[in-house]
N, C-alpha and C. Protein backbone atom coordinates (compact mmCIF):
# COMPACT_ATOMS: atom_id res chain seq x y z
N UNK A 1 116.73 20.67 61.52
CA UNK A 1 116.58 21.42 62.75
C UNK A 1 117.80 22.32 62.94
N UNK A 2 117.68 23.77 63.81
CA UNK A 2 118.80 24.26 64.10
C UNK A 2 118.44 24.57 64.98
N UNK A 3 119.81 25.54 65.63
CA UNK A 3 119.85 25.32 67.29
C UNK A 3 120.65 26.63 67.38
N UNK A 4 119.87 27.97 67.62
CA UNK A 4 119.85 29.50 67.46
C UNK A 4 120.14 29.72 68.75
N UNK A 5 121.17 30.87 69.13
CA UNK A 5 121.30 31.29 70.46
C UNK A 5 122.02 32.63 70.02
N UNK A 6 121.74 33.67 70.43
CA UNK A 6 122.34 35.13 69.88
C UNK A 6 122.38 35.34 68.55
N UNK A 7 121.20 34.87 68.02
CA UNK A 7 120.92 35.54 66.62
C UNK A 7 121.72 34.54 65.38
N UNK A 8 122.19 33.68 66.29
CA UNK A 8 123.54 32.80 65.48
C UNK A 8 123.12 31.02 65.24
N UNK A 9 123.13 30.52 63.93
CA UNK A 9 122.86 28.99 64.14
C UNK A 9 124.27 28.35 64.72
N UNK A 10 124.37 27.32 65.83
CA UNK A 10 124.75 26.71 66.65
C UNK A 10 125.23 25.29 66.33
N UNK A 11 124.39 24.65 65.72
CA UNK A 11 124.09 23.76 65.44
C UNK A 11 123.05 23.49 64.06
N UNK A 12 123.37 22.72 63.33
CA UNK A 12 122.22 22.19 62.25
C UNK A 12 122.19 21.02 61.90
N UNK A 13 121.29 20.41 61.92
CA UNK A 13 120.92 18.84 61.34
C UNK A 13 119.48 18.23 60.98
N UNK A 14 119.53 17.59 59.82
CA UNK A 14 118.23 16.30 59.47
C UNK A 14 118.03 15.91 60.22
N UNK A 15 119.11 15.48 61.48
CA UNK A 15 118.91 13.98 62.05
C UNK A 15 119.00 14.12 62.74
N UNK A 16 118.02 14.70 64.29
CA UNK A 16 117.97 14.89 65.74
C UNK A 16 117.26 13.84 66.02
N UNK A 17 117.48 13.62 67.46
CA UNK A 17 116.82 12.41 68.11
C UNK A 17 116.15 13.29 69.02
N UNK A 18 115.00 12.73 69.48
CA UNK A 18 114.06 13.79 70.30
C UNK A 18 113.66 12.44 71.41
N UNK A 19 114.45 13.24 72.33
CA UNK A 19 113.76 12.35 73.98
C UNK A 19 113.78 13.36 74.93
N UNK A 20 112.41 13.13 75.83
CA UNK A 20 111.90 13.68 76.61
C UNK A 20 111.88 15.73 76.14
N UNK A 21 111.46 15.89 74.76
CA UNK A 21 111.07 16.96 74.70
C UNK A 21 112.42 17.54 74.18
N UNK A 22 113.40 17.16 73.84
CA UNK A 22 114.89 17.44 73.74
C UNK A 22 115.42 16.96 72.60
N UNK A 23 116.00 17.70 71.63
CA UNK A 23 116.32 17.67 70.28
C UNK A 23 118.30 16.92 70.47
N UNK A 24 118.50 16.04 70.15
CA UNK A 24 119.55 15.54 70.19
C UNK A 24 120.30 15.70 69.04
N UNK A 25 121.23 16.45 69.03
CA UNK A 25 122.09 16.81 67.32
C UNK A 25 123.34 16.04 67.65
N UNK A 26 123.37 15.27 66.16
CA UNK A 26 124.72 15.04 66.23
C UNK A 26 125.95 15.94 66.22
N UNK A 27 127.25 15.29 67.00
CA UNK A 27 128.03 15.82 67.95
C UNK A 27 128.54 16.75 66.81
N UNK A 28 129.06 16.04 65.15
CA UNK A 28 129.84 16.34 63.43
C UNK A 28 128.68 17.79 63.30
N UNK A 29 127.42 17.98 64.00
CA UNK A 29 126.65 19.13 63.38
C UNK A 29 127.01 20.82 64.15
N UNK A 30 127.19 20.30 64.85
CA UNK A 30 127.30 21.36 66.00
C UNK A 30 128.69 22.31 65.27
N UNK A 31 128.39 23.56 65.59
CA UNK A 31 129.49 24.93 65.16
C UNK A 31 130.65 24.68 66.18
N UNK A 32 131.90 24.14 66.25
CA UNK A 32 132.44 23.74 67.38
C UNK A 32 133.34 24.94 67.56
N UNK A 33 133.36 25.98 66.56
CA UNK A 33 133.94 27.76 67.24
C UNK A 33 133.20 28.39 68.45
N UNK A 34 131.87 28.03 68.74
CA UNK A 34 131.26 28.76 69.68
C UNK A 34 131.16 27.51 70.79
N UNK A 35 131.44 26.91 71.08
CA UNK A 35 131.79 25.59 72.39
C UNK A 35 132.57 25.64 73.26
N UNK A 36 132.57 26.16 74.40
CA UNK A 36 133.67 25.63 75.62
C UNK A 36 133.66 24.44 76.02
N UNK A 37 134.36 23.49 76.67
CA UNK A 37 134.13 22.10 77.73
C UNK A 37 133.62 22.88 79.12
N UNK A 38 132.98 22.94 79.91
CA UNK A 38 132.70 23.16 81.05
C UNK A 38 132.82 22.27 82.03
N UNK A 39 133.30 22.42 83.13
CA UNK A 39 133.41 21.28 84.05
C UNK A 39 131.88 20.38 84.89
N UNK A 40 130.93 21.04 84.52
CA UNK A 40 129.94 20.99 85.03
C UNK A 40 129.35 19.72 84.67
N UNK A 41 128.58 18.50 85.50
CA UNK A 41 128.15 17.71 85.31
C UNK A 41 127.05 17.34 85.95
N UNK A 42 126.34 16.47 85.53
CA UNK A 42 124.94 16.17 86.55
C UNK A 42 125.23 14.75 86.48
N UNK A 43 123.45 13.62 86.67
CA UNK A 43 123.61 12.49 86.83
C UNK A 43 121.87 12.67 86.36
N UNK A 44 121.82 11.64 85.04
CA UNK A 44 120.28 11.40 84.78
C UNK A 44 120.07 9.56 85.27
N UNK A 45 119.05 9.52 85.62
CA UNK A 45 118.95 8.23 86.64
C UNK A 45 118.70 7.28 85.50
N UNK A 46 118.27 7.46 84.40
CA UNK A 46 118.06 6.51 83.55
C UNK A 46 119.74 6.61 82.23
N UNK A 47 119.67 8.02 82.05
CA UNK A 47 120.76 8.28 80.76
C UNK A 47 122.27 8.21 80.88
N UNK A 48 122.74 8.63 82.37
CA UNK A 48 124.22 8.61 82.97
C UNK A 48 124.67 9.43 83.26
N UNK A 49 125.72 10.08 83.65
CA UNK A 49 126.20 11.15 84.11
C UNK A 49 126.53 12.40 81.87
N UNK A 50 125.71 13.11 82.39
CA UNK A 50 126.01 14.66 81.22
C UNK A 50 127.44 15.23 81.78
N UNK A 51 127.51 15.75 80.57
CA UNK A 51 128.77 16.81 80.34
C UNK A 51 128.38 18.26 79.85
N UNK A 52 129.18 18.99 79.76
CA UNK A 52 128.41 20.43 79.57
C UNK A 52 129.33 21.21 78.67
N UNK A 53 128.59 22.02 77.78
CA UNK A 53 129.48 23.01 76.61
C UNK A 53 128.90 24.48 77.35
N UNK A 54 129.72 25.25 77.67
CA UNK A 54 129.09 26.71 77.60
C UNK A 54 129.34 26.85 75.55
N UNK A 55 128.11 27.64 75.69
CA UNK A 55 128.25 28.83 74.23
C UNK A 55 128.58 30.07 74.32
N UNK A 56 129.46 29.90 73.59
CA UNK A 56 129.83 31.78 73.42
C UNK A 56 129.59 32.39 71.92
N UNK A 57 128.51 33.40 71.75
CA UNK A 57 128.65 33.63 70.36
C UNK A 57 128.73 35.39 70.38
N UNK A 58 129.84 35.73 69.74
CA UNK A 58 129.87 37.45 69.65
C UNK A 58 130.19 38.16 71.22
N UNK A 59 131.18 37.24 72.02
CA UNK A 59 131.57 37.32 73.33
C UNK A 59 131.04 37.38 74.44
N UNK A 60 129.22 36.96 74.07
CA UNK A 60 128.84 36.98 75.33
C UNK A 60 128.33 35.51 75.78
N UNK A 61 128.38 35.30 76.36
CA UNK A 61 128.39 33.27 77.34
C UNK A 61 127.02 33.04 77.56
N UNK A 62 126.97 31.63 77.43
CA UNK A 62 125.68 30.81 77.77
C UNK A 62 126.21 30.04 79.00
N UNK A 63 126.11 29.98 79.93
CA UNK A 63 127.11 28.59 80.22
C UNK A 63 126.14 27.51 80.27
N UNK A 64 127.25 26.36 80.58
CA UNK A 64 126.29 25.00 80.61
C UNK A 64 124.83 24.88 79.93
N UNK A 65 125.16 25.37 78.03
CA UNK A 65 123.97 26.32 77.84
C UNK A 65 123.48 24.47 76.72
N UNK A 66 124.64 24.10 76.93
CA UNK A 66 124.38 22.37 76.07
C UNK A 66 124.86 21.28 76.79
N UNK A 67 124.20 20.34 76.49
CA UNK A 67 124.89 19.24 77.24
C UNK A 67 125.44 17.68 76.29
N UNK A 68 125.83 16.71 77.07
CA UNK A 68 126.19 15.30 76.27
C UNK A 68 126.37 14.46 76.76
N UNK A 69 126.34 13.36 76.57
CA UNK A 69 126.19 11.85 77.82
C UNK A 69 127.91 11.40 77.35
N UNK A 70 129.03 11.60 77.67
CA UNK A 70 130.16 11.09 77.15
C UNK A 70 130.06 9.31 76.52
N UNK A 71 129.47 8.68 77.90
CA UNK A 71 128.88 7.20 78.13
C UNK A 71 127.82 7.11 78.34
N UNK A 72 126.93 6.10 77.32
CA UNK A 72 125.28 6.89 77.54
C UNK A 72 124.68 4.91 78.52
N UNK A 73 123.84 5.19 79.38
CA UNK A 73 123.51 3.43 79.20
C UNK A 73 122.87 2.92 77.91
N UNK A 74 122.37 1.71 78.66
CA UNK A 74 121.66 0.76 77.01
C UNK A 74 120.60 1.64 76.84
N UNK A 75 119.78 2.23 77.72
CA UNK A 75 118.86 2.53 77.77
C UNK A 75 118.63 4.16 76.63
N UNK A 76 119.73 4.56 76.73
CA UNK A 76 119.61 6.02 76.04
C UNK A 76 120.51 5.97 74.89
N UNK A 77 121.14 4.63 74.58
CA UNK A 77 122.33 4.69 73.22
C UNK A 77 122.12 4.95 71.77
N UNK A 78 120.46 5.13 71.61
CA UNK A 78 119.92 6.16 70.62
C UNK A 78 120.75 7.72 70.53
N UNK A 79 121.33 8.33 71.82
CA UNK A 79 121.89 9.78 72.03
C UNK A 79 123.01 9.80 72.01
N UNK A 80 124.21 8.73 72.02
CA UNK A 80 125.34 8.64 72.11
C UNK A 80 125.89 9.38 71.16
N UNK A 81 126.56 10.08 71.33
CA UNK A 81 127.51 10.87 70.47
C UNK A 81 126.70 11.98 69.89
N UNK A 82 125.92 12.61 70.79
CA UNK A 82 124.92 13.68 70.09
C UNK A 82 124.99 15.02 71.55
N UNK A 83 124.67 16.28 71.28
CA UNK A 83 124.53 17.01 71.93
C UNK A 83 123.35 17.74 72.07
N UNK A 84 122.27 18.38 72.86
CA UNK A 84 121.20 18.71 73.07
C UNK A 84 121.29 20.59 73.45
N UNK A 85 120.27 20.85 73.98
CA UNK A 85 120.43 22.39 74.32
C UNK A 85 119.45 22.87 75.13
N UNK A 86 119.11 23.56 75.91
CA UNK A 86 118.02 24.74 76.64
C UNK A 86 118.98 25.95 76.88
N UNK A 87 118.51 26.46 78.54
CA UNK A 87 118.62 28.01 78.74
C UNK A 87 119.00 29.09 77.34
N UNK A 88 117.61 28.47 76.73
CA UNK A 88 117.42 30.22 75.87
C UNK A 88 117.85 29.80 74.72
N UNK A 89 118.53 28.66 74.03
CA UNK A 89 118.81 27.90 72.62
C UNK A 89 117.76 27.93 72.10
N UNK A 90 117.27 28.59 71.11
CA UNK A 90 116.14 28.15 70.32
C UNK A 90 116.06 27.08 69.58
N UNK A 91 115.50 25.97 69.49
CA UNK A 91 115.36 24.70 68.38
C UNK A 91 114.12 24.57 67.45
N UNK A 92 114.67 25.33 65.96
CA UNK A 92 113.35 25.32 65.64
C UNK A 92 113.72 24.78 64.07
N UNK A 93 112.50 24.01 63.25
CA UNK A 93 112.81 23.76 61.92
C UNK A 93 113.17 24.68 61.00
């Protein structure tokens, strides 16, 4: 799988985990030149509180365009140490 955003692969891996419609790449796959930390966080009621990467590729920003469970519960520890994607990431084989 890869993980396309401005014409650019992002991410690539064999080995995504797919929950709830959502391609989970490990954290070692991901292009970590195009990654910010963003301060931005949510709370999934089953998975735990996410963390957020803006993407930047060729200077223009995604923000909070990926996310990651730092601490995942029992329930989601299939995703631990993996990062996911939307707003406009393409994930395609």
């Amino acid at each position: 799988m890869k993980a396309i955003w401005n014409d650019t692969i992002i991410a690539e891996s064999d080995d995504t985990v797919v929950i709830e419609n959502n391609h989970y790449f490990p954290a070692e796959s991901i292009k970590k030149e195009y990654f910010k930390s963003s301060e931005t966080h949510s709370t999934c009621p089953w998975k735990g509180v996410a963390s957020y990467y803006t993407v930047e590729v060729d200077g223009k920003e995604n923000v909070d365009a990926a996310w990651y469970y730092p601490e995942v519960s029992e329930l989601a520890k299939t995703i631990k140490g993996r990062v996911a994607f939307w707003k406009g990431v393409s994930v395609v084989e």
